[in-house]
Protein backbone atom coordinates (compact mmCIF):
# COMPACT_ATOMS: atom_id res chain seq x y z
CA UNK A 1 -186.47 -85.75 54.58
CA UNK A 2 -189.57 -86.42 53.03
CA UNK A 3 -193.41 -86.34 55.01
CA UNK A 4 -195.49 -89.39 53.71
CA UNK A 5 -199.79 -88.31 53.27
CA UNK A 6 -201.64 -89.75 55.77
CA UNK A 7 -204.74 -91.91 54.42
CA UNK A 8 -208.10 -92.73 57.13
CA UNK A 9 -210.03 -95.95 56.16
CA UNK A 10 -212.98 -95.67 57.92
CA UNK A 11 -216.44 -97.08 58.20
CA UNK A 12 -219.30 -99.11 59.86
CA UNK A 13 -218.43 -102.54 61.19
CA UNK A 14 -218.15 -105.49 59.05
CA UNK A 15 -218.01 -103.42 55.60
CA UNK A 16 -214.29 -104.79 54.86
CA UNK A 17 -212.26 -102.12 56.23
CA UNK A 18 -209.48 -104.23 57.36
CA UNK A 19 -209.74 -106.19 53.99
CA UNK A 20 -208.94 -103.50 52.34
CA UNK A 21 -206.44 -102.23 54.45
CA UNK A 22 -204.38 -105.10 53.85
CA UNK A 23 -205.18 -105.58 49.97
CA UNK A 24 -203.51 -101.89 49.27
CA UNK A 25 -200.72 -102.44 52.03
CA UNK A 26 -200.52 -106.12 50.51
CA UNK A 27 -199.94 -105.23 47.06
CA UNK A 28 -196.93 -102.35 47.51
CA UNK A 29 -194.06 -102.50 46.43
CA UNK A 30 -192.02 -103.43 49.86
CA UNK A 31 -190.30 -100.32 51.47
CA UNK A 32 -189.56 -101.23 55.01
CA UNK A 33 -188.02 -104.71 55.69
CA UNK A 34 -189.84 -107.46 56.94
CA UNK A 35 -188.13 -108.50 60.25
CA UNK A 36 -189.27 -110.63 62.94
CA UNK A 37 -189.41 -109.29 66.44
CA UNK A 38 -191.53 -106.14 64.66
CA UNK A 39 -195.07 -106.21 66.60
CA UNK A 40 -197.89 -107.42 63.79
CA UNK A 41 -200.98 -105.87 65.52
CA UNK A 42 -200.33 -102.67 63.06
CA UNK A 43 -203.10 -100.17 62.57
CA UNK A 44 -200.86 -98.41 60.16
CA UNK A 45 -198.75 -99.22 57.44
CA UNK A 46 -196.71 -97.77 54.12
CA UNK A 47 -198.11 -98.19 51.05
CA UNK A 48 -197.07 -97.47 47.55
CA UNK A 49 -199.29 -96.80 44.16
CA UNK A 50 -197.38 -95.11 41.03
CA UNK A 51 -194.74 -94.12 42.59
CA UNK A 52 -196.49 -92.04 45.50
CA UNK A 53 -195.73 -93.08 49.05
CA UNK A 54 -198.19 -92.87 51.54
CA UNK A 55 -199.62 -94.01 55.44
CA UNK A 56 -202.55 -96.19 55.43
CA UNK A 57 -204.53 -96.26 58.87
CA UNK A 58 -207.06 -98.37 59.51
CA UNK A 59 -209.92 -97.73 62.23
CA UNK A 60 -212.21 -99.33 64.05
CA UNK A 61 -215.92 -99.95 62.90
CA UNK A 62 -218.32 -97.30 63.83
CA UNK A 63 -221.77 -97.81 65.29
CA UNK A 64 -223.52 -94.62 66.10
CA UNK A 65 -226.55 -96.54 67.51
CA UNK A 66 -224.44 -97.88 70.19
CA UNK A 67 -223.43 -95.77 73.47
CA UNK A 68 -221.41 -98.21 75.31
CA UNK A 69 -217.83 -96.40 76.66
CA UNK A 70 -215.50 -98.78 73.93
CA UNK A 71 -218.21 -97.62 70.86
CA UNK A 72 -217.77 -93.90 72.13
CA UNK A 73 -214.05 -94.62 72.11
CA UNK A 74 -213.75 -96.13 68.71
CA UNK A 75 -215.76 -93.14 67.39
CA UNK A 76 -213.55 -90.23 68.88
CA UNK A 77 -210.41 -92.39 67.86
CA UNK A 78 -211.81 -92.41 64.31
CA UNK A 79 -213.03 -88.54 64.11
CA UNK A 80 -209.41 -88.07 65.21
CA UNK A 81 -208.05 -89.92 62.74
CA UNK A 82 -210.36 -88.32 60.17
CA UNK A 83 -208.93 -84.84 61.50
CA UNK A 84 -205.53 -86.02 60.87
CA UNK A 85 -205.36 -87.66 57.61
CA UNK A 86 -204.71 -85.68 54.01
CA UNK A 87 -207.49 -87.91 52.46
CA UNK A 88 -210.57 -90.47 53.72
CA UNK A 89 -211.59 -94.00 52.20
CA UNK A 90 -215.19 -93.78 53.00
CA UNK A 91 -215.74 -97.70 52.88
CA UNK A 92 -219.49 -99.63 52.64
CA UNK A 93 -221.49 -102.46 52.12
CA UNK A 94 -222.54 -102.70 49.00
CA UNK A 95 -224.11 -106.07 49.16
CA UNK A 96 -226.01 -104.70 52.23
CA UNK A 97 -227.51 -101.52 50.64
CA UNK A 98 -227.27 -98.14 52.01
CA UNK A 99 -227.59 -98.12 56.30
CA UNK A 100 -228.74 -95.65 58.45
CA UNK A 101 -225.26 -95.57 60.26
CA UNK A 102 -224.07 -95.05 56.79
CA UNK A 103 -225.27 -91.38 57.12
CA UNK A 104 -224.06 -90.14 60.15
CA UNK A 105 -220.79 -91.33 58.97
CA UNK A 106 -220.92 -89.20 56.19
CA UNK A 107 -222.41 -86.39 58.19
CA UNK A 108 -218.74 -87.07 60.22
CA UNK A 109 -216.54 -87.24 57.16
CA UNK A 110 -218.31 -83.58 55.74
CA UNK A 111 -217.80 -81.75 58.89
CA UNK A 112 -214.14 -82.60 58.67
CA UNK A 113 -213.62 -80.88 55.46
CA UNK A 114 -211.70 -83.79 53.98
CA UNK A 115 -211.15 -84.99 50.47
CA UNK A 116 -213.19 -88.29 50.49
CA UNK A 117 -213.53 -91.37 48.49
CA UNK A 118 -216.74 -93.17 48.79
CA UNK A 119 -215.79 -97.20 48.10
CA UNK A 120 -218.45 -99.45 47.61
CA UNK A 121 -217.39 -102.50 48.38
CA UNK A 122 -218.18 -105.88 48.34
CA UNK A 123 -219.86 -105.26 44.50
CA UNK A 124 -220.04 -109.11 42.94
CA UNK A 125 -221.79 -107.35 39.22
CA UNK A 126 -219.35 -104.71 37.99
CA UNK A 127 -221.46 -105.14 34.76
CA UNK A 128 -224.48 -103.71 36.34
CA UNK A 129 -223.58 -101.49 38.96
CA UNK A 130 -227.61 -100.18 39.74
CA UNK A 131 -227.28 -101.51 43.35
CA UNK A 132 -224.57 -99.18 44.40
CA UNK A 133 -226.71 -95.96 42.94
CA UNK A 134 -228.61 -95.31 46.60
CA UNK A 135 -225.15 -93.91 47.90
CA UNK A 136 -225.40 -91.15 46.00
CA UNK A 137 -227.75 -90.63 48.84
CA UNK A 138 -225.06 -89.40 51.30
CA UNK A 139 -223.66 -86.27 48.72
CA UNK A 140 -220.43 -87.86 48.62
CA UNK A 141 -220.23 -88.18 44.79
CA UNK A 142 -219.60 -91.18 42.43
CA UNK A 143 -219.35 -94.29 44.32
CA UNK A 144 -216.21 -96.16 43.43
CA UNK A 145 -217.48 -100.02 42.97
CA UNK A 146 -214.52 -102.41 44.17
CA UNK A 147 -214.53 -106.21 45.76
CA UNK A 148 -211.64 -105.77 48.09
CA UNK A 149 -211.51 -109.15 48.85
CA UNK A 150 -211.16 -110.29 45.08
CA UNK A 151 -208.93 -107.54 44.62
CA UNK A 152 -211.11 -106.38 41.75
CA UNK A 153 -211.09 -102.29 40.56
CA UNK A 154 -208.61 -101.33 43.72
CA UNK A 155 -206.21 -100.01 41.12
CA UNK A 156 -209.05 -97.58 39.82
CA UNK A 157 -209.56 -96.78 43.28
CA UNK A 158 -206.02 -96.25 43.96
CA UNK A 159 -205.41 -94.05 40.78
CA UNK A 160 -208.31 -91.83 42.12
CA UNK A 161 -206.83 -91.86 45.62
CA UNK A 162 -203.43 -89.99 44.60
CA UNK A 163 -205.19 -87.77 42.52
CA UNK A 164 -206.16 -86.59 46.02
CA UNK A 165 -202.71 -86.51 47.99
CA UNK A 166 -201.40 -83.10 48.45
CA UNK A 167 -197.90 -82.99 47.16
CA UNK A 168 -194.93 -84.71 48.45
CA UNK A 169 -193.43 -82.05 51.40
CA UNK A 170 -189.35 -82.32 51.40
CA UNK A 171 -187.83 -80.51 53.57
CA UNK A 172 -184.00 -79.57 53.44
CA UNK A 173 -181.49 -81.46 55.14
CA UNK A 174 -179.13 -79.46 57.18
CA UNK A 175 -176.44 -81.44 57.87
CA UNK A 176 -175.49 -79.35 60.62
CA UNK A 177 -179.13 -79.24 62.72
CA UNK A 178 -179.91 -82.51 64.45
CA UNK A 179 -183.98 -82.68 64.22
CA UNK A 180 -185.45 -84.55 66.98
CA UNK A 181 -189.00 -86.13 67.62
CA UNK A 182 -190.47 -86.58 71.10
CA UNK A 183 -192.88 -89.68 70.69
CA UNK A 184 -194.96 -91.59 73.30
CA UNK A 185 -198.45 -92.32 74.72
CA UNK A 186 -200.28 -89.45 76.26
CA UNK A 187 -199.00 -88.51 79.67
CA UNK A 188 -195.79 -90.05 79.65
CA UNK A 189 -194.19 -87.24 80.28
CA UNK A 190 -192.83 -85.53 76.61
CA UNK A 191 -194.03 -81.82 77.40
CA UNK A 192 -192.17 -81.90 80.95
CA UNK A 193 -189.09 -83.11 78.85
CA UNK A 194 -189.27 -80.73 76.36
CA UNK A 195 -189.93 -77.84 79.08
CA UNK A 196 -186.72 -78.91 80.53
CA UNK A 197 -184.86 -79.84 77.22
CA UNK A 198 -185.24 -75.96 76.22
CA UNK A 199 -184.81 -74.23 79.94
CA UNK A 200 -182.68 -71.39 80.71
CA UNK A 201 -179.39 -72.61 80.31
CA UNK A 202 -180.65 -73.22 76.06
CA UNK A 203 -180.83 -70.06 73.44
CA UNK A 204 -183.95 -70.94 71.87
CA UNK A 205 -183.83 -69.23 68.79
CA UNK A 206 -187.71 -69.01 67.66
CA UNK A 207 -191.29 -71.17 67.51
CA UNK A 208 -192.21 -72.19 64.18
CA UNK A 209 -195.45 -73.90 63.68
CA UNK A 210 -194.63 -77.55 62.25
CA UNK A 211 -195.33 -78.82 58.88
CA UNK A 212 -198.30 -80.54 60.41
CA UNK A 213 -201.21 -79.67 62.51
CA UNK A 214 -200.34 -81.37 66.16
CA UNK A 215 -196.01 -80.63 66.33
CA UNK A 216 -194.08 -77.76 66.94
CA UNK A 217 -190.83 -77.13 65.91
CA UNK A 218 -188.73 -75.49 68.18
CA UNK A 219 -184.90 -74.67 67.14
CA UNK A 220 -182.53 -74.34 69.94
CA UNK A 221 -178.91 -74.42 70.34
CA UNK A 222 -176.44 -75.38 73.00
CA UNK A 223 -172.66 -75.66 73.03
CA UNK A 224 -172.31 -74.51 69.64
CA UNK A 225 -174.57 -77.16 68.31
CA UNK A 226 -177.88 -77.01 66.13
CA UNK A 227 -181.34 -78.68 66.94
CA UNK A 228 -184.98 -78.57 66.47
CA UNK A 229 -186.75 -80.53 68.68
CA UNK A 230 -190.30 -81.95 67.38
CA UNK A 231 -193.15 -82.01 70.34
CA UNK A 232 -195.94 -83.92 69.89
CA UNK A 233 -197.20 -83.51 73.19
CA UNK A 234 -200.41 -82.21 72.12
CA UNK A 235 -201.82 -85.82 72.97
CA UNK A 236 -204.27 -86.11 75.45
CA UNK A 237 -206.37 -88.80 77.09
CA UNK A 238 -209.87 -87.67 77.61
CA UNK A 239 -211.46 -89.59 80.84
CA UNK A 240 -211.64 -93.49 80.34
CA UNK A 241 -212.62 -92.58 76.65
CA UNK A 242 -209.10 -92.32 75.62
CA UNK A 243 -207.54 -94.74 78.15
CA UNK A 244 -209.40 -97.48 76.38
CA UNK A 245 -209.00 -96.42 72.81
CA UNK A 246 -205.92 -94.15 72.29
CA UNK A 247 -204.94 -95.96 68.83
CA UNK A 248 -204.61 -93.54 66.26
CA UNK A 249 -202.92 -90.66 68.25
CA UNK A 250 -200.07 -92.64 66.65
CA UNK A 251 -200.52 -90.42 63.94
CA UNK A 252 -198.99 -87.32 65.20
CA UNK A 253 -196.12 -89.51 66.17
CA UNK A 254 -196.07 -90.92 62.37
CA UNK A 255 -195.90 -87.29 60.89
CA UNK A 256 -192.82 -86.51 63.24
CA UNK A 257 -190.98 -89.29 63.03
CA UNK A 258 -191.03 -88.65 59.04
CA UNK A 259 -189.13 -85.43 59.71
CA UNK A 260 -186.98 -86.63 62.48
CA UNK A 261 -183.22 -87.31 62.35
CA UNK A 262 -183.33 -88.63 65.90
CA UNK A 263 -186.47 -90.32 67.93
CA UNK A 264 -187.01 -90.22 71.52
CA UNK A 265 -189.54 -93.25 72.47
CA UNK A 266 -190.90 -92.15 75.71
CA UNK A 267 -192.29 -94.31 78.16
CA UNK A 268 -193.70 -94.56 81.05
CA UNK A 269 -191.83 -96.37 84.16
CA UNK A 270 -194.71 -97.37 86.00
CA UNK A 271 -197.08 -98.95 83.27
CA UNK A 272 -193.90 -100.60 80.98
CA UNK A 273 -194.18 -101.08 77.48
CA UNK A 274 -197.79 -101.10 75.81
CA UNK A 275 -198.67 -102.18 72.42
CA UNK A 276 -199.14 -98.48 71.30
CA UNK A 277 -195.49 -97.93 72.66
CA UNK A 278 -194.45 -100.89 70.42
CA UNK A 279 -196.14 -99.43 67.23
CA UNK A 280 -194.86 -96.04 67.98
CA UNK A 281 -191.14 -97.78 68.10
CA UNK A 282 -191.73 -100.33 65.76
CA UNK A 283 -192.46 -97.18 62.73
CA UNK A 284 -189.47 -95.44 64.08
CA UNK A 285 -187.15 -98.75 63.30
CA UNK A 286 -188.77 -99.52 59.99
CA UNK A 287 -188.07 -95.71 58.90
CA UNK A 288 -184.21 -96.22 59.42
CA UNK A 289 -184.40 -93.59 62.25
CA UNK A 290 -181.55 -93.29 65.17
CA UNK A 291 -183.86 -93.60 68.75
CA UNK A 292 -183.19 -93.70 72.24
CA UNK A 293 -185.56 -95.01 74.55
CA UNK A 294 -186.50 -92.37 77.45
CA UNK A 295 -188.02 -94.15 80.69
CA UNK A 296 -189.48 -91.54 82.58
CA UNK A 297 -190.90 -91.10 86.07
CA UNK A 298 -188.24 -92.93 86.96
CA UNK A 299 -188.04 -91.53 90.68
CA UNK A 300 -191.96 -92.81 91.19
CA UNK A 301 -190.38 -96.73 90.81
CA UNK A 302 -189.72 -98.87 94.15
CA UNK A 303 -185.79 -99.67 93.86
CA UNK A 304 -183.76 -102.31 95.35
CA UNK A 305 -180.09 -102.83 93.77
CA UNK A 306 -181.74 -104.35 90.66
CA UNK A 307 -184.31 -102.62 89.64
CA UNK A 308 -182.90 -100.56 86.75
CA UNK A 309 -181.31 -104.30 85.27
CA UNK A 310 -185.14 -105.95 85.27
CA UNK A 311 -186.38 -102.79 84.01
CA UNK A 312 -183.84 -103.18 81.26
CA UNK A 313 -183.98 -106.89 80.47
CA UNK A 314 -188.07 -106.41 80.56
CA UNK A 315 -188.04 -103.40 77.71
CA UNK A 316 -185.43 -105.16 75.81
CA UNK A 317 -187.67 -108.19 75.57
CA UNK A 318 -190.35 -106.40 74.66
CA UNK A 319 -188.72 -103.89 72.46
CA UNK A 320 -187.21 -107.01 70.85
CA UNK A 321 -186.85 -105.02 67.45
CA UNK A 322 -184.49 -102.66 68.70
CA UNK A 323 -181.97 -103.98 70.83
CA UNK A 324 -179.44 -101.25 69.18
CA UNK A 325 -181.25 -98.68 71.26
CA UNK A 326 -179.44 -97.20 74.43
CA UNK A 327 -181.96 -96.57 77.10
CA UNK A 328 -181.65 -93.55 79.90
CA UNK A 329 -183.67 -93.59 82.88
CA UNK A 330 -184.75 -90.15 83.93
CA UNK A 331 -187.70 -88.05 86.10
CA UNK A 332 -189.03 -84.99 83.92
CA UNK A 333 -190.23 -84.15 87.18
CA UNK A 334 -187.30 -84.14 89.19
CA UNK A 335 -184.89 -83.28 86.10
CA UNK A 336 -182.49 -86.06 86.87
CA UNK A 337 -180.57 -87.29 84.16
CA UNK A 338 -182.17 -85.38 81.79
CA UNK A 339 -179.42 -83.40 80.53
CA UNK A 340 -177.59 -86.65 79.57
CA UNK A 341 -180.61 -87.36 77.18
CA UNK A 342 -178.69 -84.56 74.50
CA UNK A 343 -175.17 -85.99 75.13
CA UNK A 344 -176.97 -89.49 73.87
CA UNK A 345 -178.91 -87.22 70.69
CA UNK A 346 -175.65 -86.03 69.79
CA UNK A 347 -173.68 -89.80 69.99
CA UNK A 348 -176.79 -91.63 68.57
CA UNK A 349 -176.86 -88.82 65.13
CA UNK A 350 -173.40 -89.69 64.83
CA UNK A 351 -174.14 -92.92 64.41
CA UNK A 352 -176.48 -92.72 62.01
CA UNK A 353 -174.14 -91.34 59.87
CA UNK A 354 -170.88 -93.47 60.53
CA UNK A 355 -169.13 -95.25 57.61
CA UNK A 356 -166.88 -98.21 57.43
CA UNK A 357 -164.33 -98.41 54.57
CA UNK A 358 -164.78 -100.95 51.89
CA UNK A 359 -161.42 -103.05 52.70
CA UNK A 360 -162.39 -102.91 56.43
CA UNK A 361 -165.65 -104.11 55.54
CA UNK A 362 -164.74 -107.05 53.66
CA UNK A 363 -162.68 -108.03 55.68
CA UNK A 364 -164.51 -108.18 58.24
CA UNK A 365 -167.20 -109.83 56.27
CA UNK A 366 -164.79 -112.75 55.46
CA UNK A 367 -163.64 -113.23 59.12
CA UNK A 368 -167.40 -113.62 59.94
CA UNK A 369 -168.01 -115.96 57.70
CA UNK A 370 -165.18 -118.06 58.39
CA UNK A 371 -166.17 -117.93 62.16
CA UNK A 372 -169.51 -118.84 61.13
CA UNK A 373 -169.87 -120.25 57.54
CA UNK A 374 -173.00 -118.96 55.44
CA UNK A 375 -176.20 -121.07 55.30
CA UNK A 376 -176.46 -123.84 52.41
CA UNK A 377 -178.98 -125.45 50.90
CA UNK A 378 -178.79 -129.27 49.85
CA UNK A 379 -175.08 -128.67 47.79
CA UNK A 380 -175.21 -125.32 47.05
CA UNK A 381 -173.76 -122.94 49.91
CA UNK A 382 -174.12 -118.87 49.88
CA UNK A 383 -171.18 -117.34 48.94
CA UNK A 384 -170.60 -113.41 50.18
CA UNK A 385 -168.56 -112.44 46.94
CA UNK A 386 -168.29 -108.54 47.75
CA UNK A 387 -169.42 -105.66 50.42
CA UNK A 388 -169.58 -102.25 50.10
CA UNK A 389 -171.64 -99.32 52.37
CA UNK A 390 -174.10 -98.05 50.12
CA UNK A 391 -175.71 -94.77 52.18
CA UNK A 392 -176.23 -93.87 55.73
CA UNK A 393 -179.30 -92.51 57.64
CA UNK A 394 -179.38 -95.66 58.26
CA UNK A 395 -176.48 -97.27 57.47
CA UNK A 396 -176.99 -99.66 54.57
CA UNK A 397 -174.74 -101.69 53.40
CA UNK A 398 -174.92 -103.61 50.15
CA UNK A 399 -173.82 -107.82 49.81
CA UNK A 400 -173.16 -108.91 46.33
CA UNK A 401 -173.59 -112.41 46.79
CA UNK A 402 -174.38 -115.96 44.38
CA UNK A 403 -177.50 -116.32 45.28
CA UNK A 404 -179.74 -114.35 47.03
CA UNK A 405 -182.17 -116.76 48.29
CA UNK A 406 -179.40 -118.95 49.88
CA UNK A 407 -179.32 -115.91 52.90
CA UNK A 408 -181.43 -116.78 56.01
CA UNK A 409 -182.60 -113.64 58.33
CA UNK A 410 -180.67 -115.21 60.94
CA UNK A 411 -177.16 -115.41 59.57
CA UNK A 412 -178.07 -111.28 58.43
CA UNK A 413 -178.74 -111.34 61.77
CA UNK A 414 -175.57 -112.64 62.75
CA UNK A 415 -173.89 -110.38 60.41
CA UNK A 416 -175.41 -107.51 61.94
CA UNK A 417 -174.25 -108.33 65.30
CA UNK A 418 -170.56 -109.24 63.88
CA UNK A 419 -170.39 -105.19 62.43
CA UNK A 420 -172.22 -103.64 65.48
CA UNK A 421 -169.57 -105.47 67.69
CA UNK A 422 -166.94 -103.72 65.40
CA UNK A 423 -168.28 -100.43 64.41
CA UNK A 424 -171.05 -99.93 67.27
CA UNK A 425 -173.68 -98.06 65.19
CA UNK A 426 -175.71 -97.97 68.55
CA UNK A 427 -179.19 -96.37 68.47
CA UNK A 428 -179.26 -96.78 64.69
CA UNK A 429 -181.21 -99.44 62.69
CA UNK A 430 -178.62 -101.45 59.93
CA UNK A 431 -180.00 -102.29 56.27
CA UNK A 432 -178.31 -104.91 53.99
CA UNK A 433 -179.08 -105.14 50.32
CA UNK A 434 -177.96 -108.63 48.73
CA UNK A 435 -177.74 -108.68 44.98
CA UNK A 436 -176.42 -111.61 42.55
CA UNK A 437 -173.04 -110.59 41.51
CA UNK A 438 -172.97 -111.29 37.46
CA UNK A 439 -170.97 -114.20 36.44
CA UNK A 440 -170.46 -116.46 39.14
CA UNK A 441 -172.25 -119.56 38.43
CA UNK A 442 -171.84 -122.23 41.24
């Protein structure tokens, strides 16, 4: 189980934050699956350089000359983010010259006691550099020159950057301790959860500080069974500050995730699902990890005889992602149904770890795709040729096929569904593999 460095991008406004952002996360090698249904409005992504594996964030511009509640917002959202991350892209505008604001960024970055990269950017001379020598200014050291849009000296940059990384934390998988992670927006009720999750009827065995700064891990057991459950509670809104910009809290949630075996996405019954709830979900998917979805203050909701069936149908529509996820309604508050949430830990972590035989799966396979036949294009026709389960946590299961660029997401899709309505694997994200089984040539 392996905890990925966090990187901060951060910056004044308009001096190609974002461009860079999505250069580095553009030019990775891909490690999570691209799969529609996935929210795109990501302030966060995976990136890879040399073989080292690490969270980009992006923030928002900052404008210290500006007082307004958002620009206040934007600037405690990035010091947070600044507090959080392992190492900080300091970006500017090196067509614009040095700025005031440029300063009292810096000023932020140095307080923070962060390893920092100052990127120039926007340089259109790499053969005579003398325009970026002013930053030298702000006591950050050597400026690194790049044109992010162009794409030009980001490998430079990037070599410097893992130079920076602390080393890759693995920690040991016992098979026999289920690790959970309590995720959500601020005030959605994970602490009360937690409080109840370890009450009197649990032996809590001790509190160990986390392998990062905002969780602690907690070990507990119950009924024989082993678990550490992961609270990232320590998110909290501060007035209308952090109701308008909570964005990069998503961090802590990152970090835990990483080290979870199980995720509980927490939400809120009364405000539904945001767009920080769908990011927070989304990362959980595209790391392969089992989740339930926990929809508390349920006892606050008006009810008729349908309520809980529109709640569902709304979440699962906007949770379109993760339709494998079982949902539980429950009040924190109240306690009720909250002791069902670790019967659905324990069924979701087995799960994650089920296997199918290789003769069940192929056969399987080939029923499917006589039900359904696999997508053609003009005379040639994709041909599934062999299947085998590769690895679990998640489940991932390899298709040796003719050609892989015959398969369309849909019929993987349909695949999907064809195993889950065999096997289950319920509150467990499926991978699939296709690779060109040597010597067939059709």
């Amino acid at each position: 189980m392996v905890t990925k460095p966090v990187v901060a991008i951060v910056g004044r406004p308009n001096v190609g934050k974002s461009t860079l952002f999505n250069r580095i996360v553009g030019s990775r090698t891909a490690i999570v699956e691209s799969e529609p249904g996935i929210t795109r409005d990501r302030l966060y992504q995976d990136a890879e350089w040399s073989g080292r594996v690490f969270t980009l964030v992006d923030t928002g511009g900052l404008d210290f000359q500006e007082s307004g509640e958002i620009s206040l917002g934007v600037r405690r959202q990035a010091e947070l983010a600044v507090g959080q991350a392992d190492a900080v892209l300091f970006v500017v505008d090196a067509r614009a010259g040095l700025n005031p604001g440029d300063h009292e960024v810096s000023s932020m970055i140095r307080s923070s006691n962060k390893p920092c990269i100052l990127v120039a950017n926007k340089v259109e001379n790499f053969e005579s550099p003398a325009h970026i020598y002013d930053f030298y200014r702000l006591g950050l050291g050597d400026p690194v020159p790049i044109s992010a849009a162009e794409g030009l000296n980001t490998g430079d940059l990037l070599d410097e950057l893992i130079e920076l990384l602390p080393p890759v934390t693995e920690e040991s998988n016992d098979p026999d301790v289920i690790k959970i992670a309590v995720i959500g927006r601020p005030n959605v009720g994970k602490s009360s959860l937690v409080n109840i999750i370890l009450g009197e009827e649990r032996v809590i065995v001790s509190d160990i500080p986390g392998t990062t700064r905002d969780a602690i891990d907690t070990p507990f057991d119950l009924d024989g069974k082993h678990y550490v459950i992961i609270d990232t509670a320590g998110m909290r809104r501060r007035g209308k500050i952090g109701q308008k910009a909570e964005k990069y809290s998503v961090i802590r949630a990152l970090r835990a995730v990483d080290r979870s075996d199980v995720v509980l996405v927490m939400l809120d019954a009364l405000e539904g699902v945001t767009e920080q709830d769908q990011r927070i979900a989304g990362y959980a998917h595209e790391s392969g990890k089992a989740s339930i979805v926990v929809v508390n203050k349920w006892d606050l909701v008006e009810k008729d005889g349908r309520t809980m069936d529109r709640y569902t149908e709304r979440i699962r529509q906007e949770l379109g992602f993760m339709q494998y996820v079982p949902l539980i309604f429950t009040s924190a508050l109240t306690g009720k149904r909250v002791s069902k949430v670790l019967e659905l830990v324990d069924f979701v972590a087995e799960q994650h770890t089920l296997r199918i035989s290789t003769a069940d799966l192929n056969i399987l396979i080939k029923e499917a795709a006589l039900r359904n036949p696999p997508p053609a294009d003009k005379a040639r026709r994709l041909k599934i040729l062999y299947a085998t389960q590769g690895g679990v946590k998640p489940p991932r299961f390899i298709l040796f096929v003719n050609d892989p660029e015959l398969m369309h997401f849909s019929y993987l899709r349909y695949l999907e569904n064809q195993i889950r309505a065999a096997y289950g694997f319920e509150g467990t994200p499926v991978r699939f593999t296709l690779r060109k089984r040597r010597g067939i040539n059709d």
